[in-house]
PDB file of N, CA and C in Angstrom:
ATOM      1  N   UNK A   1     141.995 116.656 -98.094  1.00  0.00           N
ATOM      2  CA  UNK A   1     143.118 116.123 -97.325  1.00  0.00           C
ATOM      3  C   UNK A   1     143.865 117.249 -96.602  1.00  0.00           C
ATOM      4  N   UNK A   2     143.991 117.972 -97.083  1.00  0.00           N
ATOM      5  CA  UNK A   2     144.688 119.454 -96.789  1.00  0.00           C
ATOM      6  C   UNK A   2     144.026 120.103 -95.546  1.00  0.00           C
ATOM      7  N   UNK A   3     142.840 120.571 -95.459  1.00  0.00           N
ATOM      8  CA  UNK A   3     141.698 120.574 -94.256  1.00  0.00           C
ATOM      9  C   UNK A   3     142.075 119.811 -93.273  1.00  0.00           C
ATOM     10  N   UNK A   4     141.943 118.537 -93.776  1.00  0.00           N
ATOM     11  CA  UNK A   4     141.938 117.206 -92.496  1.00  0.00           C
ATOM     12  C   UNK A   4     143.505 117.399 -91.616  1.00  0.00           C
ATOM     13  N   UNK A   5     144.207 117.968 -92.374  1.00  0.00           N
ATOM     14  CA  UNK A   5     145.669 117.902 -92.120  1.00  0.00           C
ATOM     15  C   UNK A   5     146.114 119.235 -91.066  1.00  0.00           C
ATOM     16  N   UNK A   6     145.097 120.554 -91.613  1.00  0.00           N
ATOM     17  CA  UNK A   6     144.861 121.285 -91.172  1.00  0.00           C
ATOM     18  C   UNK A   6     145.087 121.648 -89.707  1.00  0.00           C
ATOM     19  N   UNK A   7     143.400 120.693 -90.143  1.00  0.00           N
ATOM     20  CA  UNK A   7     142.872 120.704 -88.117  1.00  0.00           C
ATOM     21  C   UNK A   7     143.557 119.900 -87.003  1.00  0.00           C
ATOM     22  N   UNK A   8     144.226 118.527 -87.639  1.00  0.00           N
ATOM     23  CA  UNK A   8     145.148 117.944 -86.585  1.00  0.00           C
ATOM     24  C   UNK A   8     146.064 118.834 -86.679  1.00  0.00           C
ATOM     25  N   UNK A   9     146.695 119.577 -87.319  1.00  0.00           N
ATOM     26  CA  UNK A   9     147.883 120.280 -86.614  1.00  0.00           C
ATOM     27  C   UNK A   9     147.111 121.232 -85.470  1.00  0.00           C
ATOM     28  N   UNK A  10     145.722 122.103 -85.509  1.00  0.00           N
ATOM     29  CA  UNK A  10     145.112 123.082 -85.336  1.00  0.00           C
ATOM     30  C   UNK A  10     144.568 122.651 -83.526  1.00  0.00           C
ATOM     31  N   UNK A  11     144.633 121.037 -83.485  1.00  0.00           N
ATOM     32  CA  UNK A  11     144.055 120.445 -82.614  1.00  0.00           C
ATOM     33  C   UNK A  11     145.383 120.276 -81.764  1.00  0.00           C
ATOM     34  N   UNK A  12     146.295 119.181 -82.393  1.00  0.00           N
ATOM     35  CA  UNK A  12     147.050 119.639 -81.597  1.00  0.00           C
ATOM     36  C   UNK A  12     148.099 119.931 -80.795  1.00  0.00           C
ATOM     37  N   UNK A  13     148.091 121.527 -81.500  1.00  0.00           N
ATOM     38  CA  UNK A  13     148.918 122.477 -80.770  1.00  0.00           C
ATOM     39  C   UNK A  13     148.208 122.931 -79.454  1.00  0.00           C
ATOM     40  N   UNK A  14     146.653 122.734 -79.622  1.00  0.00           N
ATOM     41  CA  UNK A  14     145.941 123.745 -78.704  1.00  0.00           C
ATOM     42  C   UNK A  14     145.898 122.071 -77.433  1.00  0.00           C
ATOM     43  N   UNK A  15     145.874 121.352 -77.729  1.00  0.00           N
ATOM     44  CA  UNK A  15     145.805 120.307 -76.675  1.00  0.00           C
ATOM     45  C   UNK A  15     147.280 119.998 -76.171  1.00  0.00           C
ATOM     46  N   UNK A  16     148.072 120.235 -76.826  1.00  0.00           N
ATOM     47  CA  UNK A  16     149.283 120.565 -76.306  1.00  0.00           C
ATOM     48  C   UNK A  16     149.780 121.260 -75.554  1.00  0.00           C
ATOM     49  N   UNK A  17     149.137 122.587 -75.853  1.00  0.00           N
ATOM     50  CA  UNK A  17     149.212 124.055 -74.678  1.00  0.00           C
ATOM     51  C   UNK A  17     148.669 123.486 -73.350  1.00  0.00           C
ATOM     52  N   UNK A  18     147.171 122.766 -73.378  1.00  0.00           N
ATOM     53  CA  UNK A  18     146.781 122.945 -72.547  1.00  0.00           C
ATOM     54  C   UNK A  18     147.402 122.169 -71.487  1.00  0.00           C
ATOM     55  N   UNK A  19     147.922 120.873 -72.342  1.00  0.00           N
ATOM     56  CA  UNK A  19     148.998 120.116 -71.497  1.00  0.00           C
ATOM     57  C   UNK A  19     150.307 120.279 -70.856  1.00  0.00           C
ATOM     58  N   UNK A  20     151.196 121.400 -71.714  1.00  0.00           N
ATOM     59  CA  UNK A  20     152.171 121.835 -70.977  1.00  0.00           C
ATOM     60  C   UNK A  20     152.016 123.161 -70.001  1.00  0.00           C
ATOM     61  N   UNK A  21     150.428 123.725 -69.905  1.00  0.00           N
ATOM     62  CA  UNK A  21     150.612 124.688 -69.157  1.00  0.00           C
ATOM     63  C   UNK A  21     150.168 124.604 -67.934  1.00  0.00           C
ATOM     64  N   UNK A  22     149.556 122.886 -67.774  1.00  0.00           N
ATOM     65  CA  UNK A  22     149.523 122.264 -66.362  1.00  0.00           C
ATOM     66  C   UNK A  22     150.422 122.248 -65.640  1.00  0.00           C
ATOM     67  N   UNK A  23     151.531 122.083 -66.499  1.00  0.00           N
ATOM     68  CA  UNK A  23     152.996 121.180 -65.763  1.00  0.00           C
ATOM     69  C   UNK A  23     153.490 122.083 -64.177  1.00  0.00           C
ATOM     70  N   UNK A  24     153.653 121.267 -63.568  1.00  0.00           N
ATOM     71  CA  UNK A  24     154.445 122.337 -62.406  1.00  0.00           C
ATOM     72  C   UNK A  24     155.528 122.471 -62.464  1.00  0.00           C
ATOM     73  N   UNK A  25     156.110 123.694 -61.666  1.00  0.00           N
ATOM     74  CA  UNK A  25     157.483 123.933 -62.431  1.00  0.00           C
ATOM     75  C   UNK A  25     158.671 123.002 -62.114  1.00  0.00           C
ATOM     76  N   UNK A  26     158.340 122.045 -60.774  1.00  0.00           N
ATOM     77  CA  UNK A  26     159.080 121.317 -60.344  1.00  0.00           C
ATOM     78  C   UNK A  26     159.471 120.102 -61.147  1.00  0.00           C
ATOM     79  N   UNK A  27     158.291 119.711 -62.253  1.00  0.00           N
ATOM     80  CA  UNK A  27     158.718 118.751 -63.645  1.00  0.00           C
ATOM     81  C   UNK A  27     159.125 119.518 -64.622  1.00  0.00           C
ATOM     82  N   UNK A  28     159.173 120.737 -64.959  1.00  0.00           N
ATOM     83  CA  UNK A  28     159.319 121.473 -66.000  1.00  0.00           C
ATOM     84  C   UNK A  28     161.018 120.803 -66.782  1.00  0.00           C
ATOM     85  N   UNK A  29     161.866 120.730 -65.646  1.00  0.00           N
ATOM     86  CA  UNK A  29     163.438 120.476 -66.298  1.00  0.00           C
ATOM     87  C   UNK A  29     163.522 118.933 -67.055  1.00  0.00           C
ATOM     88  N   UNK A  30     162.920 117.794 -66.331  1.00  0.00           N
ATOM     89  CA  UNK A  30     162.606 116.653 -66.542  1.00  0.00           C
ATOM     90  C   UNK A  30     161.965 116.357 -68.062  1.00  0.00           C
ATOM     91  N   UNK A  31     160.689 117.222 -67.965  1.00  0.00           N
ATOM     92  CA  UNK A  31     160.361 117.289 -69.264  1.00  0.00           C
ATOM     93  C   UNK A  31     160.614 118.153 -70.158  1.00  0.00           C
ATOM     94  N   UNK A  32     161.330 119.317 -70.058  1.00  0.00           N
ATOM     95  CA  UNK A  32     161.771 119.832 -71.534  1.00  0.00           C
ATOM     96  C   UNK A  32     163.329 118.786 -71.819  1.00  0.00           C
ATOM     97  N   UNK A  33     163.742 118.360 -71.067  1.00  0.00           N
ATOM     98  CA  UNK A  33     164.689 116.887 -71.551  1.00  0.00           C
ATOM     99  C   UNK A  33     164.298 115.648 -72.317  1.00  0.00           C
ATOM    100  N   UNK A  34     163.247 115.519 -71.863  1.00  0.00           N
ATOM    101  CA  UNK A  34     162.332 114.517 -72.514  1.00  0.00           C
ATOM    102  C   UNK A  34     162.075 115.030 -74.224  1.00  0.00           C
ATOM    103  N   UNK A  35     161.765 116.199 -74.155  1.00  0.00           N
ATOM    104  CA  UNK A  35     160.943 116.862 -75.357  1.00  0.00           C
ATOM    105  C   UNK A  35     162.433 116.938 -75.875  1.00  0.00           C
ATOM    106  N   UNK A  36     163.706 117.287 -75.669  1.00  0.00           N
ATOM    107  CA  UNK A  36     164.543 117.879 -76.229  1.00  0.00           C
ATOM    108  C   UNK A  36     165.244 115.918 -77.118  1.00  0.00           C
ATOM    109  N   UNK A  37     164.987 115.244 -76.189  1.00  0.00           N
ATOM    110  CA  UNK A  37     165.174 113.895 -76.517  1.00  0.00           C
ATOM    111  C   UNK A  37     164.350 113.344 -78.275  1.00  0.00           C
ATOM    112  N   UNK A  38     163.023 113.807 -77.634  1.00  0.00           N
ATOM    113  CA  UNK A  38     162.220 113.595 -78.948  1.00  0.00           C
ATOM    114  C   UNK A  38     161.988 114.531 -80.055  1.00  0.00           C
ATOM    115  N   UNK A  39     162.885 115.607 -80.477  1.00  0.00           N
ATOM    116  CA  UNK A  39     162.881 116.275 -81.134  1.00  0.00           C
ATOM    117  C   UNK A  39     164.432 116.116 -81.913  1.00  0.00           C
ATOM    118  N   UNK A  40     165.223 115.243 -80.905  1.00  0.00           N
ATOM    119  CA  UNK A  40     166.739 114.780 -81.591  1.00  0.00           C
ATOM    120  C   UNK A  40     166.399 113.378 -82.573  1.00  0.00           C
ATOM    121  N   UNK A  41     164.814 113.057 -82.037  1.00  0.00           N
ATOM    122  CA  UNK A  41     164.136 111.898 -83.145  1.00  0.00           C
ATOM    123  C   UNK A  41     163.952 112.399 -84.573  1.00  0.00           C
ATOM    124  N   UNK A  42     163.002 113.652 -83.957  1.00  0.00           N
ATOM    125  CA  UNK A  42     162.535 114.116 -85.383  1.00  0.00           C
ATOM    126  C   UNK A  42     163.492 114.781 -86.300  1.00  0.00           C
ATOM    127  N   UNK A  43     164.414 115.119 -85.787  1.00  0.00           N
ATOM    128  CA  UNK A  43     165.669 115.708 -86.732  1.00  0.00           C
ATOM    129  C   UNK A  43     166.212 114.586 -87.457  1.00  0.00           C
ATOM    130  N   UNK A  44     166.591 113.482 -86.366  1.00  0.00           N
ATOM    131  CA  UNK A  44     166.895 112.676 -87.543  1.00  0.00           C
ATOM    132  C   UNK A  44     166.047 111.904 -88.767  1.00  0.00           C
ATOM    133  N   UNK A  45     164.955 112.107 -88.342  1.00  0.00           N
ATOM    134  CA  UNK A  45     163.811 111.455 -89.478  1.00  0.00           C
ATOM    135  C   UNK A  45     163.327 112.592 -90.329  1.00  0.00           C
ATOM    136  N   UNK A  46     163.610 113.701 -90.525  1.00  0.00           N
ATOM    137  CA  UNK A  46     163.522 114.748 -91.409  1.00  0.00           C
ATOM    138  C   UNK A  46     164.618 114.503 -92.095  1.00  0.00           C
ATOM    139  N   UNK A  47     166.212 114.610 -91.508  1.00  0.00           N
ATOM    140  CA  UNK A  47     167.247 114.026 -92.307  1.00  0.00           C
ATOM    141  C   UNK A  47     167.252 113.045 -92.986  1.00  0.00           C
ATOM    142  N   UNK A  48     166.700 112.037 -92.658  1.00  0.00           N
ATOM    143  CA  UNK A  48     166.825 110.693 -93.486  1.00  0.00           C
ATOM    144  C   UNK A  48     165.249 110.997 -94.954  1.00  0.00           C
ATOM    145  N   UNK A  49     164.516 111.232 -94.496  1.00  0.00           N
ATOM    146  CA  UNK A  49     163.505 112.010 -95.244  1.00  0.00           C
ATOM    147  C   UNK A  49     164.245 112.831 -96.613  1.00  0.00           C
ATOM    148  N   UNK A  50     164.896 113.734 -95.840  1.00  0.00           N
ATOM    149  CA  UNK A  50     165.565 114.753 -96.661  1.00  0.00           C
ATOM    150  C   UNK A  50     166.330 113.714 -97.875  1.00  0.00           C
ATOM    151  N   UNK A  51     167.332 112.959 -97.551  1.00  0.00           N
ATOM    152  CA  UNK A  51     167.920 112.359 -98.077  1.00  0.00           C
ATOM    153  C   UNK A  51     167.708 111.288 -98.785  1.00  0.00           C
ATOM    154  N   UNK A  52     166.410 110.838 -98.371  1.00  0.00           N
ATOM    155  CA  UNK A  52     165.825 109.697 -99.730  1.00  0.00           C
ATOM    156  C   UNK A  52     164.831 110.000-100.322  1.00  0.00           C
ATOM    157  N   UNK A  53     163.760 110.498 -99.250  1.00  0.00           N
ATOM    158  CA  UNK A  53     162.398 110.763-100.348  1.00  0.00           C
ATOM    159  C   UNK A  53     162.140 111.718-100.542  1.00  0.00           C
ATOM    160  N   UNK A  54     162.868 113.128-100.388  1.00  0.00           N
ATOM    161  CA  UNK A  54     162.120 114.406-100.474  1.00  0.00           C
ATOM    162  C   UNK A  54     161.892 114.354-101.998  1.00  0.00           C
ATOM    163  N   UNK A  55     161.039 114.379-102.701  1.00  0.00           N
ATOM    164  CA  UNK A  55     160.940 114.896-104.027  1.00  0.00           C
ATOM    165  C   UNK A  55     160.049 116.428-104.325  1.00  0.00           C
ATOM    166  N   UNK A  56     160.610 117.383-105.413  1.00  0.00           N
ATOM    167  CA  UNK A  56     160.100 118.280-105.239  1.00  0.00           C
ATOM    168  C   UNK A  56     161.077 119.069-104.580  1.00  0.00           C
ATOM    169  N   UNK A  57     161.081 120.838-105.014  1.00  0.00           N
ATOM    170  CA  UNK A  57     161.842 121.817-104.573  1.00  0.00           C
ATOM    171  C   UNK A  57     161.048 122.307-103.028  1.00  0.00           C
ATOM    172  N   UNK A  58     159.540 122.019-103.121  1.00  0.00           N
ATOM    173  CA  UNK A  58     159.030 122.850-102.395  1.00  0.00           C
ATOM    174  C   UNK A  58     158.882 121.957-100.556  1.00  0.00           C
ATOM    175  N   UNK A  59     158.859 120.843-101.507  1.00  0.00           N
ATOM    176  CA  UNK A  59     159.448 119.749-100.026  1.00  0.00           C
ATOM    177  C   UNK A  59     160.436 119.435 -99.304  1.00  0.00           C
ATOM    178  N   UNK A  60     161.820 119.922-100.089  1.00  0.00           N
ATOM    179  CA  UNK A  60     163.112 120.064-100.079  1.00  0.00           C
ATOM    180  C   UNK A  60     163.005 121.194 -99.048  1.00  0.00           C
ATOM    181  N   UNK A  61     162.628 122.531 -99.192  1.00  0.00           N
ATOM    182  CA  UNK A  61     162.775 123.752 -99.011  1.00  0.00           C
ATOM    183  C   UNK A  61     161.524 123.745 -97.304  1.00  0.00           C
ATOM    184  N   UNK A  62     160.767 122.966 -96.892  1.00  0.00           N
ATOM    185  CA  UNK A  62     160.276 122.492 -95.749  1.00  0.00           C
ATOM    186  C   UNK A  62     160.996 122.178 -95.183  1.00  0.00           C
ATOM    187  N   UNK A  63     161.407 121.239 -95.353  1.00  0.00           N
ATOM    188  CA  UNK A  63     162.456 119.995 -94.865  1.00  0.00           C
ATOM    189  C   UNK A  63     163.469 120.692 -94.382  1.00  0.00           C
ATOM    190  N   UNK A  64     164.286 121.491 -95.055  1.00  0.00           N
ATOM    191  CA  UNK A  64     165.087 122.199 -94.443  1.00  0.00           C
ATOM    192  C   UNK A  64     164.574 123.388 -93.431  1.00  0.00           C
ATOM    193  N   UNK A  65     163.663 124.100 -93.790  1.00  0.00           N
ATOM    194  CA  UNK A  65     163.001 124.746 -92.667  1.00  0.00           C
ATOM    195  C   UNK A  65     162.786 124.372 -90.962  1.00  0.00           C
ATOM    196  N   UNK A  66     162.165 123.067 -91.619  1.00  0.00           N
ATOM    197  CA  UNK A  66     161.680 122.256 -90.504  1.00  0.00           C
ATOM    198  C   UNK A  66     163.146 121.988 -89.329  1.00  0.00           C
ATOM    199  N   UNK A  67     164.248 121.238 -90.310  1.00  0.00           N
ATOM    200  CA  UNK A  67     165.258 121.071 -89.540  1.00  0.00           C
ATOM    201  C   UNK A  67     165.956 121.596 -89.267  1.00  0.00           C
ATOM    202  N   UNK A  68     165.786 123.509 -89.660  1.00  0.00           N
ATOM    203  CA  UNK A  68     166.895 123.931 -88.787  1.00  0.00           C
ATOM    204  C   UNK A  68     165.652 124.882 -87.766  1.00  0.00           C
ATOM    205  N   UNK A  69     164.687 124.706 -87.883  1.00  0.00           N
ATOM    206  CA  UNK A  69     163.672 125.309 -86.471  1.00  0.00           C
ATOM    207  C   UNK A  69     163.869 124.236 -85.438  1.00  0.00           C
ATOM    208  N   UNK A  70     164.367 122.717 -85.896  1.00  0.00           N
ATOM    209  CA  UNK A  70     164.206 121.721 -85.172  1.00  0.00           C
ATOM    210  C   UNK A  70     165.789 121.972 -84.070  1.00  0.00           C
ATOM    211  N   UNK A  71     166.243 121.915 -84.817  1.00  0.00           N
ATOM    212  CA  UNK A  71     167.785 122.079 -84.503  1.00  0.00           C
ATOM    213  C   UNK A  71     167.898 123.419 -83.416  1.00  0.00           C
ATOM    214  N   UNK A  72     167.498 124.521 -83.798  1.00  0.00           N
ATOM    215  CA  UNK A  72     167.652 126.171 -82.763  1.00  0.00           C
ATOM    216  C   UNK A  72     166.571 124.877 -81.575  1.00  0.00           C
ATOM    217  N   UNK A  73     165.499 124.465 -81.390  1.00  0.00           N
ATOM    218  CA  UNK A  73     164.810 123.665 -80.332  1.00  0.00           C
ATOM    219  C   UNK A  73     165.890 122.660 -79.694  1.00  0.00           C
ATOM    220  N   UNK A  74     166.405 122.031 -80.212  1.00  0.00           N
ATOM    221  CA  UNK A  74     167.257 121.331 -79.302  1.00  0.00           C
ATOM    222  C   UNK A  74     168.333 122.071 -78.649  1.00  0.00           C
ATOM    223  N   UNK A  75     168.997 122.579 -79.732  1.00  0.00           N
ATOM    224  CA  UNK A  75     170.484 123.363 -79.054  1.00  0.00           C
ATOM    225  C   UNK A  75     169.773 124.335 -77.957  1.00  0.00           C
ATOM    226  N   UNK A  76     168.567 124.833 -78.258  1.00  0.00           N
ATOM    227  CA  UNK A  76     168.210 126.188 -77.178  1.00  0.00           C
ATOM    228  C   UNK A  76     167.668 125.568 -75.718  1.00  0.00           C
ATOM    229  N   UNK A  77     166.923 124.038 -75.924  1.00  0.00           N
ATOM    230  CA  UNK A  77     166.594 123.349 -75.421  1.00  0.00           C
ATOM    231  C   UNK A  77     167.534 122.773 -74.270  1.00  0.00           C
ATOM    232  N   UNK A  78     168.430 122.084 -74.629  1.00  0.00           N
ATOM    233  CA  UNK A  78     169.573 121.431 -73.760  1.00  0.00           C
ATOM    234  C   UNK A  78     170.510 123.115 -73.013  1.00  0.00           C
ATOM    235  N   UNK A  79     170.598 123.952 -74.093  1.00  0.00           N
ATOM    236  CA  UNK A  79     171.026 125.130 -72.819  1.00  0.00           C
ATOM    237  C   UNK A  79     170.359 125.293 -71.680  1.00  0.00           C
ATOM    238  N   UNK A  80     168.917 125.940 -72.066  1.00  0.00           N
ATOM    239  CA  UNK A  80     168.235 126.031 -70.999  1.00  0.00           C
ATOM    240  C   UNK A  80     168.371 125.158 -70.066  1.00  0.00           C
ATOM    241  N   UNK A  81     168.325 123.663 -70.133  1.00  0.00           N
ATOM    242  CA  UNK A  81     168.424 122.662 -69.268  1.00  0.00           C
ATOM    243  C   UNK A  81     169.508 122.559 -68.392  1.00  0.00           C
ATOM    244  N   UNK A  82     170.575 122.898 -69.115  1.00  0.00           N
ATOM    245  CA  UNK A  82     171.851 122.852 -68.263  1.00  0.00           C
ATOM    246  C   UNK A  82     171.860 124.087 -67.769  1.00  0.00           C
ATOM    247  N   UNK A  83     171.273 125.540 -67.948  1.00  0.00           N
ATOM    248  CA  UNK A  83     171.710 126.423 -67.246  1.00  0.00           C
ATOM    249  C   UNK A  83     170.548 126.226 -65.914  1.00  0.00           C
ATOM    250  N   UNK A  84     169.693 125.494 -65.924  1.00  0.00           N
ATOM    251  CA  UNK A  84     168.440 125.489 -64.870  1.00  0.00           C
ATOM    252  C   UNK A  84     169.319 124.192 -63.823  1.00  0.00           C
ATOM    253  N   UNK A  85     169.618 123.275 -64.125  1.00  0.00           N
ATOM    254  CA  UNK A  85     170.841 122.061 -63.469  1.00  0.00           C
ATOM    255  C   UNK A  85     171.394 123.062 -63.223  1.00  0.00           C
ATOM    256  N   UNK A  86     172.275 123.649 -63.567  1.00  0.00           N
ATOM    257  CA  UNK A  86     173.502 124.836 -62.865  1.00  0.00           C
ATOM    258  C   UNK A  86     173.269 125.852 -61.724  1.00  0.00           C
ATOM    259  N   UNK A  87     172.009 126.205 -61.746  1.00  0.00           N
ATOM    260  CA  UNK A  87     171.037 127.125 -60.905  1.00  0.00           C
ATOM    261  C   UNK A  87     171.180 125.952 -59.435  1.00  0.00           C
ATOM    262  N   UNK A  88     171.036 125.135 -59.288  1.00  0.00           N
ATOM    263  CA  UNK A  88     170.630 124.148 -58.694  1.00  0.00           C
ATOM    264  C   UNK A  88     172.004 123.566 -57.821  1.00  0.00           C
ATOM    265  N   UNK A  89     172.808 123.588 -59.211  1.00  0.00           N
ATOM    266  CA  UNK A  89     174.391 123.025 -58.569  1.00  0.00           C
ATOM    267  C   UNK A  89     174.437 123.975 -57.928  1.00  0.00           C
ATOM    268  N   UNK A  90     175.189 125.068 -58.366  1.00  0.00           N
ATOM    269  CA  UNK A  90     175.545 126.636 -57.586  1.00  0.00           C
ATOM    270  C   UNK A  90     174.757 126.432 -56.191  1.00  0.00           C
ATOM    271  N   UNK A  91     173.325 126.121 -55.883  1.00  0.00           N
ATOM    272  CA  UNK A  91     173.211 126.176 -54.611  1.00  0.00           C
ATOM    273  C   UNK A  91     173.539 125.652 -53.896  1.00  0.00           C
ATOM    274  N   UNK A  92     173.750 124.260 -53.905  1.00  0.00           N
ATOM    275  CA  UNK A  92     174.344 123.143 -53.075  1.00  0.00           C
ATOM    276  C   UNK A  92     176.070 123.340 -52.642  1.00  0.00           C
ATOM    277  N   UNK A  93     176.361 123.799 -54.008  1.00  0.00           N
ATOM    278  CA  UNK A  93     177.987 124.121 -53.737  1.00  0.00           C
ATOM    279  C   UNK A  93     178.049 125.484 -52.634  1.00  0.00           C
ATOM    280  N   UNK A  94     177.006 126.148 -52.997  1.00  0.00           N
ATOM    281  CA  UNK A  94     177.158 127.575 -51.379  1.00  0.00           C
ATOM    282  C   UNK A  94     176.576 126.467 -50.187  1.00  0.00           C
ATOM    283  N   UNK A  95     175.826 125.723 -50.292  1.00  0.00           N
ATOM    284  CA  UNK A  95     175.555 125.151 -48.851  1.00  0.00           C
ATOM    285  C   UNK A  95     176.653 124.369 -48.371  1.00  0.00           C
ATOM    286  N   UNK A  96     177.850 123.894 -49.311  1.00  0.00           N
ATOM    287  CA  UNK A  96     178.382 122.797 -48.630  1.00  0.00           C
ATOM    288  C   UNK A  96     179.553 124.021 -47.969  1.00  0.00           C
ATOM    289  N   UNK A  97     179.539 124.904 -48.278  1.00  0.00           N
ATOM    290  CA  UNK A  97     181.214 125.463 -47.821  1.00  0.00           C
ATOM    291  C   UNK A  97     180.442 126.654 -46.886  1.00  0.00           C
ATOM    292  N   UNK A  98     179.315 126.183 -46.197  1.00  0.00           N
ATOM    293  CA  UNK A  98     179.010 126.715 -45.099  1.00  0.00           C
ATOM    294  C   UNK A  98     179.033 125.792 -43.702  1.00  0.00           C
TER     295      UNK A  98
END
């Protein structure tokens, strides 16, 4: 089971790469919003996890791993996003007061 569990993670991350390193940069903001959306999923389903079924120290001690790597991804996530929107505002605001 452990193997099997393995290789889907092993699979994919690498089909994942290959998918986000298509992206053009012109979707790039769109979808790390998207991703930052579905990772405010998985935080909360690690939390609720955490809080009813974790049994075990060593699942406990994941769990929390998991959710605060999850957590630096969103918070670092939505910065980036708003400082790339801001890049964007800033230009429009120099075009209009020309």
């Amino acid at each position: 089971m452990l193997l099997q569990n393995l290789a889907v993670l092993v699979l994919a991350g690498f089909v994942g790469f290959l998918v986000i390193s298509k992206v053009p940069n012109t979707l790039h903001t769109p979808l790390m919003s998207g991703t930052n959306a579905i990772h405010g999923i998985v935080l909360l389903g690690g939390l609720i996890v955490l809080g009813l079924g974790a049994e075990g120290t060593l699942d406990k001690i994941l769990l929390v791993i998991a959710i605060a790597f999850g957590t630096i991804n969103v918070v670092g996530g939505f910065l980036v996003t708003d400082r790339m929107l801001g890049m964007f505002k800033g230009r429009s605001d120099k075009d209009a007061k020309r």
